[in-house]
Protein backbone atom coordinates (compact mmCIF):
# COMPACT_ATOMS: atom_id res chain seq x y z
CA UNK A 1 0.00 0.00 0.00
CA UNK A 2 1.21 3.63 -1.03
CA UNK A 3 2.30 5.44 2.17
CA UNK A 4 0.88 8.65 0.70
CA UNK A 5 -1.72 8.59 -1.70
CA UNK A 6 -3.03 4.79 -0.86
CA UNK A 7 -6.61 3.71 -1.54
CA UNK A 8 -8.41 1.49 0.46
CA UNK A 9 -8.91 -1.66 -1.51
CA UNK A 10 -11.73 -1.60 -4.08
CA UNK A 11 -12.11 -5.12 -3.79
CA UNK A 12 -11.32 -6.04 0.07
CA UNK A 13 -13.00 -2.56 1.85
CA UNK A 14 -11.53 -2.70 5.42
CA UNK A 15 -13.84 -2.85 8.14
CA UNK A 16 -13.79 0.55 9.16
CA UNK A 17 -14.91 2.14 5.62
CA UNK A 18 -18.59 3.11 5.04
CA UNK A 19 -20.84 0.05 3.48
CA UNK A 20 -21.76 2.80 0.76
CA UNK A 21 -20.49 0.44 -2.17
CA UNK A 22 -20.06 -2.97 -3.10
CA UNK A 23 -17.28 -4.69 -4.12
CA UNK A 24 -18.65 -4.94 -7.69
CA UNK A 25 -19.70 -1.58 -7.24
CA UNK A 26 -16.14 -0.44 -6.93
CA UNK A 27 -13.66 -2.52 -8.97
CA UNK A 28 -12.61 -1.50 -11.88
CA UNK A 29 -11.73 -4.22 -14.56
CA UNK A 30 -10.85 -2.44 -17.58
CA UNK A 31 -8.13 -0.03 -16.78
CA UNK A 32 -7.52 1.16 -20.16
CA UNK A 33 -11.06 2.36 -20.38
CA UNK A 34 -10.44 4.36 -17.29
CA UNK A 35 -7.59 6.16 -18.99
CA UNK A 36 -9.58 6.92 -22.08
CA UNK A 37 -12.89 8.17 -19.47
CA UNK A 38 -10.33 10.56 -17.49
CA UNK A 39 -8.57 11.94 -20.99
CA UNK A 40 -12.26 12.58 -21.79
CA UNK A 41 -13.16 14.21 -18.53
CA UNK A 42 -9.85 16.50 -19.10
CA UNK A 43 -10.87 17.47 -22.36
CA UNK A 44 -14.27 18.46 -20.74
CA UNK A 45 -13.38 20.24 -17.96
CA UNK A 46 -9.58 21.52 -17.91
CA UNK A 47 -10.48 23.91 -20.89
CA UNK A 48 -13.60 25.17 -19.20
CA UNK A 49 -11.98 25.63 -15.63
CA UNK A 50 -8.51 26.86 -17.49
CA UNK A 51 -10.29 30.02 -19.25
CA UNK A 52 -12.76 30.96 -16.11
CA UNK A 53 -9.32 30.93 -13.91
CA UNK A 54 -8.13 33.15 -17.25
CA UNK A 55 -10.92 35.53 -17.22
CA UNK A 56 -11.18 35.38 -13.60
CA UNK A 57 -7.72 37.18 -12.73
CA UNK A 58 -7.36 39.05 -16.06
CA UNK A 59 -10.07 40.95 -15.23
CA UNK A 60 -8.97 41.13 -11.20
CA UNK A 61 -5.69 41.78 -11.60
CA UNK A 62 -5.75 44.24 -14.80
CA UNK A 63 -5.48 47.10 -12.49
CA UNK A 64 -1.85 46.96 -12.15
CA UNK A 65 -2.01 47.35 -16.36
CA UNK A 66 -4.48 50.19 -16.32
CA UNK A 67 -2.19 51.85 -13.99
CA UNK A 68 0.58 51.95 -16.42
CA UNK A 69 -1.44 53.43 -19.29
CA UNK A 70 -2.89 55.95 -17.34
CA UNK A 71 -5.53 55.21 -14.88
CA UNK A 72 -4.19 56.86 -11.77
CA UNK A 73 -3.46 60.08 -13.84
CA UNK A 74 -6.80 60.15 -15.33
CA UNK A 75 -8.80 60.01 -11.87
CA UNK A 76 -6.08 62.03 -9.97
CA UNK A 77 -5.17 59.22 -7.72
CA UNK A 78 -1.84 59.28 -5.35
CA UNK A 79 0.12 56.25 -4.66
CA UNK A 80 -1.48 55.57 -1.50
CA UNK A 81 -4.66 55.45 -3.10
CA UNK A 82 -3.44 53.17 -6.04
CA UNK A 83 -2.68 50.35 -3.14
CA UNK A 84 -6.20 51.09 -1.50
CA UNK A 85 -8.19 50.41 -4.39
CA UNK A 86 -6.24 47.21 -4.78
CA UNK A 87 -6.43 46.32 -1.39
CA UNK A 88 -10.29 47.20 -0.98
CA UNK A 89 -11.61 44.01 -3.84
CA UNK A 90 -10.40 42.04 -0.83
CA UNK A 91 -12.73 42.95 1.78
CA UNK A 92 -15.85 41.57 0.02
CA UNK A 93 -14.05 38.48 -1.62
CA UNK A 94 -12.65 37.42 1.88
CA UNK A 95 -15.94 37.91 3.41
CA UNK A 96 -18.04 35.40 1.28
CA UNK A 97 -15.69 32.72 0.62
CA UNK A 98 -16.55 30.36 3.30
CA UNK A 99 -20.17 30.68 2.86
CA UNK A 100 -20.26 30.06 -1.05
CA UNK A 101 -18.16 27.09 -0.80
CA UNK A 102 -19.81 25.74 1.72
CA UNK A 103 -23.55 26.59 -0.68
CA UNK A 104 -21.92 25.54 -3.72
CA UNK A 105 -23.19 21.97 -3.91
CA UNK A 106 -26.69 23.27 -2.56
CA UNK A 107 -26.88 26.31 -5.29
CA UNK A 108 -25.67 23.91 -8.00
CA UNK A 109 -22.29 24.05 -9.12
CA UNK A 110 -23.50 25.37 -13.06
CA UNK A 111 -25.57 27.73 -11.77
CA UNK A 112 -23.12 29.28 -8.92
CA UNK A 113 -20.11 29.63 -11.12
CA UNK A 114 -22.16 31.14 -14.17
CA UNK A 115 -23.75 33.56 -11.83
CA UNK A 116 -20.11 34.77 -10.39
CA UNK A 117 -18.58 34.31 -13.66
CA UNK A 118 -21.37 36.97 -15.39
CA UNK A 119 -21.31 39.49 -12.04
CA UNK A 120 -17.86 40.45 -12.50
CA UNK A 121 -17.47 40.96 -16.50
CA UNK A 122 -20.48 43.74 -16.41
CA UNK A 123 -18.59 45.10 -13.25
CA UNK A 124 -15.02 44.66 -15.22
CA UNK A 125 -16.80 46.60 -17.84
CA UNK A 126 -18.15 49.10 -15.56
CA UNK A 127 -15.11 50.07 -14.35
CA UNK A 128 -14.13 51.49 -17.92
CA UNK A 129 -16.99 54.38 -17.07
CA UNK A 130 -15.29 55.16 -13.82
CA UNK A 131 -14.59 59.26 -13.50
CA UNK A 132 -13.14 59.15 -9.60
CA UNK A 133 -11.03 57.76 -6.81
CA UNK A 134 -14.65 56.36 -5.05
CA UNK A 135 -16.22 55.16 -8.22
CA UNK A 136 -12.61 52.93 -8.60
CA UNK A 137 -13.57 51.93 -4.77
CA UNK A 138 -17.25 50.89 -5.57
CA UNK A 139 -16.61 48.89 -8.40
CA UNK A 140 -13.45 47.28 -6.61
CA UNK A 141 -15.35 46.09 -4.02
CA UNK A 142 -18.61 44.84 -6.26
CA UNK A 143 -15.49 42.90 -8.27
CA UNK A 144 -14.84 41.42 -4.88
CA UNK A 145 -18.10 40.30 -4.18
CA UNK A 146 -18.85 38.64 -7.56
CA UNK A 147 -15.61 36.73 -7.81
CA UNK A 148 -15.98 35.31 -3.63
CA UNK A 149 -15.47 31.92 -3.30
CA UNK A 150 -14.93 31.64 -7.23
CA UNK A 151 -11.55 29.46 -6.71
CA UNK A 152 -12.74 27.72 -4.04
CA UNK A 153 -15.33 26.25 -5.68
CA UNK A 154 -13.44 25.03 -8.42
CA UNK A 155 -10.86 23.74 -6.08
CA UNK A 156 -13.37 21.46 -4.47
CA UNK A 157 -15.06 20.56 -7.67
CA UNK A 158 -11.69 19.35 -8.26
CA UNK A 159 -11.88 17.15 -5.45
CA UNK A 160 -15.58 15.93 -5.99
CA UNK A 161 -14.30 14.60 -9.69
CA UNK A 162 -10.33 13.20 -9.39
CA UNK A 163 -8.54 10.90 -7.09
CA UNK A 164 -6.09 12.56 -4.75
CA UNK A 165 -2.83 11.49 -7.41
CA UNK A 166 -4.91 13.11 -10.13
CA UNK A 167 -5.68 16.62 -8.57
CA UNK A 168 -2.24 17.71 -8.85
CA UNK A 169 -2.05 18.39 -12.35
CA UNK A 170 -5.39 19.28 -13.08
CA UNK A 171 -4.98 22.21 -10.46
CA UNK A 172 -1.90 23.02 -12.12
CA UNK A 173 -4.56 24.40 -14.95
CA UNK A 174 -5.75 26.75 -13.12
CA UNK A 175 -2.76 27.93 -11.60
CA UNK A 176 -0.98 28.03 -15.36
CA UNK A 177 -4.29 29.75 -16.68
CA UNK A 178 -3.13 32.68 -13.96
CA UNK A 179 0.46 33.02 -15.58
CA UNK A 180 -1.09 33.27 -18.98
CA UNK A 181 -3.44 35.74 -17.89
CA UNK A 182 -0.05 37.91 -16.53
CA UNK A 183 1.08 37.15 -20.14
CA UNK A 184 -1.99 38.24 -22.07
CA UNK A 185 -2.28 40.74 -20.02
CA UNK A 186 1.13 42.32 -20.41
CA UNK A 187 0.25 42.04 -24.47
CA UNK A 188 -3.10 43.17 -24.58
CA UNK A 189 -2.64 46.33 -22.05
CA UNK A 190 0.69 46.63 -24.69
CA UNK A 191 -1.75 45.97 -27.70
CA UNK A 192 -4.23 48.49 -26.49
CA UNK A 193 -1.69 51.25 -24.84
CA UNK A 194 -0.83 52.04 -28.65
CA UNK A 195 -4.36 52.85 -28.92
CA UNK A 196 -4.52 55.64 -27.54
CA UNK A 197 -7.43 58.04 -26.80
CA UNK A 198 -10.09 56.41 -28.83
CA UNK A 199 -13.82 56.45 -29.25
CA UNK A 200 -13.61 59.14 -26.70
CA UNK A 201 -12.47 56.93 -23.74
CA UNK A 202 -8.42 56.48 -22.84
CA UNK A 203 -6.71 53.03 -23.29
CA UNK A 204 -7.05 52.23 -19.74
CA UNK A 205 -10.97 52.22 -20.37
CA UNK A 206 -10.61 49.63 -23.83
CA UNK A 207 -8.44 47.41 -21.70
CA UNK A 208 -11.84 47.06 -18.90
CA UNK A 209 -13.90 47.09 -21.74
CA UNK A 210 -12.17 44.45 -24.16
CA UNK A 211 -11.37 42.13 -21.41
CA UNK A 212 -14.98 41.94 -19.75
CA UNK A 213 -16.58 40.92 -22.72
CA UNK A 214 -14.25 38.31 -22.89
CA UNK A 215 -15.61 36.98 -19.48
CA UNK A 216 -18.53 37.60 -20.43
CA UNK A 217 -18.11 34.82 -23.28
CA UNK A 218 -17.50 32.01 -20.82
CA UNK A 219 -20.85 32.23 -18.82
CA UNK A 220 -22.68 30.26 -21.52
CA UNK A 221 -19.77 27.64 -21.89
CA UNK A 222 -20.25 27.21 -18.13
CA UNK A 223 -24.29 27.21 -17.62
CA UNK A 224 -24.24 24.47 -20.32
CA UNK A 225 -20.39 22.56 -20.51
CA UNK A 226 -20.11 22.28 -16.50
CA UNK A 227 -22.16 19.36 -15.29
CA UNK A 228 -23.52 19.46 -11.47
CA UNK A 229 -22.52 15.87 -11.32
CA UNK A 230 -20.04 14.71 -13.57
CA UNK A 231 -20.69 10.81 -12.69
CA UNK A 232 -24.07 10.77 -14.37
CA UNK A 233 -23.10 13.41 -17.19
CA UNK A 234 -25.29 13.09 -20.68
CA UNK A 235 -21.49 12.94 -22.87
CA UNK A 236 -20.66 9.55 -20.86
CA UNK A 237 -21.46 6.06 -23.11
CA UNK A 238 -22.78 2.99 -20.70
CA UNK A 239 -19.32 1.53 -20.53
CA UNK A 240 -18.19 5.10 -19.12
CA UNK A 241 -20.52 5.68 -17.13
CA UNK A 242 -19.90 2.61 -15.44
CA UNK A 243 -16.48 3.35 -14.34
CA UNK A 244 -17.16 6.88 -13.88
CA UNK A 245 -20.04 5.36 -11.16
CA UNK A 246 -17.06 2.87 -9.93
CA UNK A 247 -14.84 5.36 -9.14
CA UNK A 248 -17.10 7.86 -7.37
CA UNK A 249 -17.97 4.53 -5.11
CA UNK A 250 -13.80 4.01 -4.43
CA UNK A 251 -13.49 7.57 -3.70
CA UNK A 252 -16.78 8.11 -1.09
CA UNK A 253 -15.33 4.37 0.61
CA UNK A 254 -12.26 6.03 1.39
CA UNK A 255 -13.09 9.67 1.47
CA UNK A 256 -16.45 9.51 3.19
CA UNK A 257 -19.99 11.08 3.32
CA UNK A 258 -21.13 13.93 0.91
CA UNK A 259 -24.19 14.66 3.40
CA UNK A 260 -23.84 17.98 5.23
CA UNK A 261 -23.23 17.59 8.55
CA UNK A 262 -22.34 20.84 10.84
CA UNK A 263 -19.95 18.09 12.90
CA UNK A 264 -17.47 17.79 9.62
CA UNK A 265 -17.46 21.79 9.85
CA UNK A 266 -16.27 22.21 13.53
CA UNK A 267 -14.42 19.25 13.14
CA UNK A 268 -12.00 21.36 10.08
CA UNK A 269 -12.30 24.37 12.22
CA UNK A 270 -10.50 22.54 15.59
CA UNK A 271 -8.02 20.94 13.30
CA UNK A 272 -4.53 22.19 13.81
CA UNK A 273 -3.53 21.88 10.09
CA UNK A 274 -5.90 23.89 8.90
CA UNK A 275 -4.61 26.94 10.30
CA UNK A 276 -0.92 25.95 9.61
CA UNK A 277 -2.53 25.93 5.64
CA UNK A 278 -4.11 29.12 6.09
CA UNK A 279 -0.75 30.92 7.24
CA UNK A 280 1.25 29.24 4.51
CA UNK A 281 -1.75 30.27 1.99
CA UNK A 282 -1.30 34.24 3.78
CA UNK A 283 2.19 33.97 3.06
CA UNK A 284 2.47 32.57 -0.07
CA UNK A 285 -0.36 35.37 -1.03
CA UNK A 286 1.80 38.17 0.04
CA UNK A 287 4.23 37.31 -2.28
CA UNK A 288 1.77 36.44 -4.82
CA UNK A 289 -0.57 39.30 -4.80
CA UNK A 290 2.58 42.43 -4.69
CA UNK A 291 4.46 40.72 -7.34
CA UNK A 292 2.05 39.63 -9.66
CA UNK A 293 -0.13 43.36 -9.32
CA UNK A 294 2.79 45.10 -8.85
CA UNK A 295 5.28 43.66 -11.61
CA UNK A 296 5.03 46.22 -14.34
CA UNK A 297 5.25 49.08 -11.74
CA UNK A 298 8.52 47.89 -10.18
CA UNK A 299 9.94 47.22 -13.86
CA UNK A 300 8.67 50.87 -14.65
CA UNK A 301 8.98 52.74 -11.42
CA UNK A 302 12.05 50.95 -9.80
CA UNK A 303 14.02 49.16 -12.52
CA UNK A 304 13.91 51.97 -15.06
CA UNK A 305 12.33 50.44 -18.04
CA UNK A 306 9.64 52.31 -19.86
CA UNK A 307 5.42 51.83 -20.06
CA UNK A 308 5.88 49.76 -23.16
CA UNK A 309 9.11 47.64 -22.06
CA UNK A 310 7.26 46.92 -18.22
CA UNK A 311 4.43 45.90 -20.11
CA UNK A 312 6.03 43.19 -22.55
CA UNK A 313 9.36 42.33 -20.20
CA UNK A 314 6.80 40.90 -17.36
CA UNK A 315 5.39 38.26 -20.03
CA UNK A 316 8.27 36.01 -19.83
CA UNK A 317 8.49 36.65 -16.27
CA UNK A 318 5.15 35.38 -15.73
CA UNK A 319 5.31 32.22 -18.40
CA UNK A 320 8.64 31.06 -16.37
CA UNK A 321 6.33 30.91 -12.82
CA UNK A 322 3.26 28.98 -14.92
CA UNK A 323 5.76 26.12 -16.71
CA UNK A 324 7.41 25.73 -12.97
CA UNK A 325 3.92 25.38 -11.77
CA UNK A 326 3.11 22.68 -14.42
CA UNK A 327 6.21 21.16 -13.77
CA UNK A 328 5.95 20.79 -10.11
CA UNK A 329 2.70 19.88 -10.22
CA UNK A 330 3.34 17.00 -12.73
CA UNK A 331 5.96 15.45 -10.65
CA UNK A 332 4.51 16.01 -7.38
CA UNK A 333 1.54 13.50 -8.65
CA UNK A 334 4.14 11.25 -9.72
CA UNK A 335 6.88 11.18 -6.94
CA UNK A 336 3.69 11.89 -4.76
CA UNK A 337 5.43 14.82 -3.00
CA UNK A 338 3.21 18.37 -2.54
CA UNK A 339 5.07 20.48 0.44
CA UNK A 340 8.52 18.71 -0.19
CA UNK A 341 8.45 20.97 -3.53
CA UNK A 342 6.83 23.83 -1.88
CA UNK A 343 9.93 24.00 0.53
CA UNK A 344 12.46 23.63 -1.77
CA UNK A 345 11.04 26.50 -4.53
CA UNK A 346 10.73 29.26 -1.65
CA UNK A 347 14.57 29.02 -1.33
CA UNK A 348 14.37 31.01 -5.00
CA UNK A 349 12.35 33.48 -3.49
CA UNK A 350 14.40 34.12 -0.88
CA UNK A 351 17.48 34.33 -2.81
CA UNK A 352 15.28 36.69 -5.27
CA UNK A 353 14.42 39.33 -2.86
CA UNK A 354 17.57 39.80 -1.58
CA UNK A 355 19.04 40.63 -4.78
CA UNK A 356 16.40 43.10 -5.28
CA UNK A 357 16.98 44.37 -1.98
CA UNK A 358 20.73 43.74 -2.16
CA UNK A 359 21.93 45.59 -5.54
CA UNK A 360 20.47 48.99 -6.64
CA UNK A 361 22.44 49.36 -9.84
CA UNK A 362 22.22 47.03 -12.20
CA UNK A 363 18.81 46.69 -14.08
CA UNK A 364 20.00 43.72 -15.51
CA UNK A 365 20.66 41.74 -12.09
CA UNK A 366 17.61 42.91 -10.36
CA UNK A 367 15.71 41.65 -13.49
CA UNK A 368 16.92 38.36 -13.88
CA UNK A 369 16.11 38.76 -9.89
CA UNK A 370 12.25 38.99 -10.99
CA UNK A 371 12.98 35.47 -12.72
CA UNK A 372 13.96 33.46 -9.50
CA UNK A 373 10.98 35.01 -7.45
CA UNK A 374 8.40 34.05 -10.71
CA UNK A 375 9.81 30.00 -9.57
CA UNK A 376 7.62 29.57 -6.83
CA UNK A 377 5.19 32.24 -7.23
CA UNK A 378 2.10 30.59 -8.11
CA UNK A 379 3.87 27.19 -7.31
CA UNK A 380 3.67 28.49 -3.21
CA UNK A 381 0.06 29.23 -3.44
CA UNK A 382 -0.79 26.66 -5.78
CA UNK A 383 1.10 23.62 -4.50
CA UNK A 384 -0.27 24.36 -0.81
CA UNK A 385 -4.00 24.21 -2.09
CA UNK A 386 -3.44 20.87 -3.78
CA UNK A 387 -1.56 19.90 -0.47
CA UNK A 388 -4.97 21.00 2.17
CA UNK A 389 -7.28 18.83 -0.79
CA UNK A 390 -5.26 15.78 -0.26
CA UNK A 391 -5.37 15.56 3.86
CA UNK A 392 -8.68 16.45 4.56
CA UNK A 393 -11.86 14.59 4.43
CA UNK A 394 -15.06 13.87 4.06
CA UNK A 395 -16.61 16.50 1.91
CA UNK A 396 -17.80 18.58 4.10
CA UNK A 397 -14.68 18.83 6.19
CA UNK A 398 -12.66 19.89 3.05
CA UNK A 399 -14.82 22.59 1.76
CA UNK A 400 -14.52 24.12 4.93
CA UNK A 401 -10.65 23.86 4.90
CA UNK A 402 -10.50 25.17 1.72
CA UNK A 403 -12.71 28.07 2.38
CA UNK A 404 -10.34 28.89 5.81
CA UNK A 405 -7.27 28.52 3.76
CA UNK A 406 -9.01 30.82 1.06
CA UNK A 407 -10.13 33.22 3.42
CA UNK A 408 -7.22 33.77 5.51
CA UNK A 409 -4.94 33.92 2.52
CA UNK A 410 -6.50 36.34 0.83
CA UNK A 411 -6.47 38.61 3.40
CA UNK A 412 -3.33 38.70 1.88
CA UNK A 413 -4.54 40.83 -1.02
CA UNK A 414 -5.62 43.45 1.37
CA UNK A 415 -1.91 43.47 2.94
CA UNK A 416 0.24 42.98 -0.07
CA UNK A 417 -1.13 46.35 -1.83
CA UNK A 418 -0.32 48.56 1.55
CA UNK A 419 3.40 47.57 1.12
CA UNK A 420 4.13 48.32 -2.02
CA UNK A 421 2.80 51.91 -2.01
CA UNK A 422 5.65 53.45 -4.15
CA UNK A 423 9.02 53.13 -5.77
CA UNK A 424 11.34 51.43 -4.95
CA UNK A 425 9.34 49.11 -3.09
CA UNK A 426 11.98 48.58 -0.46
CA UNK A 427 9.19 47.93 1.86
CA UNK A 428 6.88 45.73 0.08
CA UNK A 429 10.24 43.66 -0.87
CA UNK A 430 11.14 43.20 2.55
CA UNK A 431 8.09 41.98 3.67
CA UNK A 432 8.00 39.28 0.77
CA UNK A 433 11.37 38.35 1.87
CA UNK A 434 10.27 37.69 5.52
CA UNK A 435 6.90 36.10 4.14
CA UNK A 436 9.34 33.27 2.22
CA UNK A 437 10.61 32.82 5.52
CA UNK A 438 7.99 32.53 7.14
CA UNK A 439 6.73 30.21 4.52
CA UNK A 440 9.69 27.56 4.54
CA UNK A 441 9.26 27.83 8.92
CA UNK A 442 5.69 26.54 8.43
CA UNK A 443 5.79 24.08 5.54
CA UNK A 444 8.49 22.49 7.60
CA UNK A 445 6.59 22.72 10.58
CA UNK A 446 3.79 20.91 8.53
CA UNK A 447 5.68 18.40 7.42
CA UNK A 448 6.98 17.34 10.75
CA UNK A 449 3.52 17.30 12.07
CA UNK A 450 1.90 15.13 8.64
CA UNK A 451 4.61 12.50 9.05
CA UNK A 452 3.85 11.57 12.72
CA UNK A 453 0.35 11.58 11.76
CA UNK A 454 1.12 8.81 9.50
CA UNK A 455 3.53 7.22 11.84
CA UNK A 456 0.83 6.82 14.16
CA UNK A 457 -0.96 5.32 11.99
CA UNK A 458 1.46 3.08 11.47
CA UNK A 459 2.23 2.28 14.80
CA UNK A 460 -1.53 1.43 15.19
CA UNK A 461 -1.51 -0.82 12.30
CA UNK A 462 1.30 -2.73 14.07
CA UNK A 463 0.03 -2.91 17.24
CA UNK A 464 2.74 -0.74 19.00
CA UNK A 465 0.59 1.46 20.44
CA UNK A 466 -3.51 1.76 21.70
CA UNK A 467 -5.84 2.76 18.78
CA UNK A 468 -7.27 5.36 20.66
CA UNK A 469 -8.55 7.22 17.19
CA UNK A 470 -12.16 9.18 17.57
CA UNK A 471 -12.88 8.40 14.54
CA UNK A 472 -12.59 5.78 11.80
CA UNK A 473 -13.83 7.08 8.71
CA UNK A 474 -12.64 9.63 6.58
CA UNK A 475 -8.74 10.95 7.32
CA UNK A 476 -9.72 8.51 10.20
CA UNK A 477 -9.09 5.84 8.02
CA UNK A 478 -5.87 3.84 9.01
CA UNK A 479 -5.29 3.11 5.31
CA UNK A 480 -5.75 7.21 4.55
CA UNK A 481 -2.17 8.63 4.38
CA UNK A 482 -1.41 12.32 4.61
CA UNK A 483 0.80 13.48 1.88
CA UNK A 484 3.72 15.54 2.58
């Protein structure tokens, strides 16, 4: 049996897991077919969940882009107030994560991502028509609102569809989808900053414009492409839908119950790794929200490159942290490793915030700097998502993980913007250095902890010790591994 990702056996259930299945109901004969059934799965869903992710932060995130071609000039805005209406989409989208999560099987998942999917393009499109400092702030915080609880929905979705050894990479779409969108981004803001004043509204106001009716194209592809449950989907054929039925019954015998129960939620919110998750999450945000927002400003403002060269010099910088991503999330399904990766890549952020703290002239050095912190930047937040997935169960108990992780990490996106309030960044710089820190403390710390969980277990198993578990299903489970 794996040590990490093991499954209890289809065929032999232990004693402990849930009579939910049979053993016919569970086994699997034809493993080739299941290959083909998850290859057609991907085909349905990573495209679907990779452009919403797309969308999603393009239209978040495009701020930092307006910015450059002219937004804070064109509503008289100060630095300080730059940061605050980045900081301020934040205070609505932390606020409602845990509850839409928590709703989303309830509301339907179709229904609740189409819904938050076609709120924030009209707002992203709104915001084109903005005239003030407090119109940026209303729309900022609407933005917020509509996009709460977005990623943690498809993050559990995830969960509801794959097998722990299969979430890796298929998270790894989403997280790649948010390098692309710092790509496109970078050339469409480049694309549309040789625009002009057109049409009577400046380039800042295309680049809202242009990019919310692109989100507003996926709402359809959702209400119809996304099913509410994927098992008993219309695309399957009978021999599909067979397996696809198999291997919902594997996953619920080791995973557990689907039913709401407010016991699973107090249960997530008294376990100890939770929290550790949501500081690594906070952390990992810090980093991810000043340097991904930020990124053309400091190549404009602090490295001495021009509008037009920040704009198309962060696209490679961006691609580099979305292949890494990929990468790591590839191999960690493979070598079945999640924060062994995570504690190695922060080292690169480390090592690339003290050069940007460390050498003041040399463009060059402090850009190739940029490079080494791109390594782990959406690996850190990325990687530690897939990580909270894989140790908590049933259901219930995981959504409300992920919505604490979530929650407390983007609170992140309130902080990070405060920091880096103007050029040279020296501030927001040093606290990303001291948040990689902090972030290789804890994933160490977590790692500790997850491995004499599992010795325990062990120890159990062997009879070395009292089984003095208070409870037996779920994470329970002495065949359930935590994966470290």
């Amino acid at each position: 049996m794996d040590a990490k990702f093991s499954m209890a056996n289809p065929e032999k259930p232990g004693p402990e897991a849930p009579a939910m299945a049979s053993a016919s109901s569970t086994l699997i004969p034809d493993r080739q077919l299941e290959k083909q059934v998850l290859r057609k799965l991907d085909l349905r869903l990573a495209p679907l969940f990779a452009a919403l992710y797309f969308v999603a932060y393009l239209d978040r995130s495009n701020i930092g882009n307006a910015a450059v071609a002219g937004l804070t000039e064109d509503l008289g805005m100060s630095g300080s107030q730059f940061s605050t209406a980045v900081s301020v989409f934040f205070a609505t989208y932390v606020a409602f994560e845990l509850p839409v999560v928590l709703a989303m099987k309830k509301l339907r998942p179709h229904r609740a991502i189409s819904m938050m999917c076609f709120g924030w393009s009209i707002v992203t499109i709104g915001t084109a028509f903005t005239k003030k400092f407090g119109d940026l702030i209303a729309v900022r915080l609407l933005l917020g609102l509509c996009e709460a609880g977005f990623f943690p929905c498809l993050s559990l979705y995830i969960t509801m569809v794959y097998k722990r050894e299969e979430q890796g990479l298929r998270l790894a779409f989403l997280f790649t989808s948010v390098s692309l969108a710092g790509m496109f981004g970078g050339l469409i803001a480049t694309a549309i900053t040789r625009m002009g004043h057109t049409g009577g509204l400046r380039a800042w106001s295309w680049l809202y414009i242009i990019e919310g009716s692109i989100s507003l194209l996926a709402v359809a592809w959702v209400w119809f492409g996304l099913p509410d449950d994927p098992t008993r989907a219309k695309f399957w054929k009978p021999e599909e839908k067979e397996v696809m039925l198999a291997r919902e019954n594997q996953r619920q015998e080791y995973l557990g119950s689907q039913v709401f129960e407010w016991k699973e939620v107090w249960a997530a919110l008294k376990d100890p790794k939770v929290y550790s998750t949501a500081l690594i999450q906070f952390f990992q945000d810090i980093i991810l929200y000043g340097f991904s927002t930020f990124l053309p400003s400091i190549l404009r403002l602090d490295l001495g490159f021009t509008a037009l060269e920040a704009q198309y010099l962060s696209i490679p910088v961006y691609f580099l942290g979305g292949v890494t991503f990929f990468s790591a999330a590839m191999l960690g399904d493979k070598w079945k490793l999640r924060g062994t990766f995570l504690l190695i890549l922060d080292f690169f952020a480390v090592i690339g915030y003290a050069i940007l703290l460390g050498v003041s002239n040399s463009p060059g050095v402090r850009y190739f700097a940029c490079y080494l912190i791109a390594i782990p930047l959406y690996c850190g937040p990325g990687l530690n998502e897939i990580w909270i997935n894989n140790n908590m169960a049933p259901h219930y108990r995981r959504a409300t993980a992920i919505g604490v992780q979530q929650t407390v990490g983007n609170i992140a996106g309130i902080v990070a913007p405060q920091v880096y309030r103007s050029a040279p960044y020296r501030l927001g710089h040093w606290c990303s250095l001291a948040s990689a820190i902090m972030c290789i403390i804890l994933i160490a710390g977590q790692i500790w902890y997850l491995h004499s969980l599992n010795r325990r277990k062990q120890q159990i198993e062997k009879g070395e010790v009292v089984d003095d578990r208070q409870e037996t299903t779920g994470e329970g489970q002495l065949e359930f591994r935590y994966v470290y």
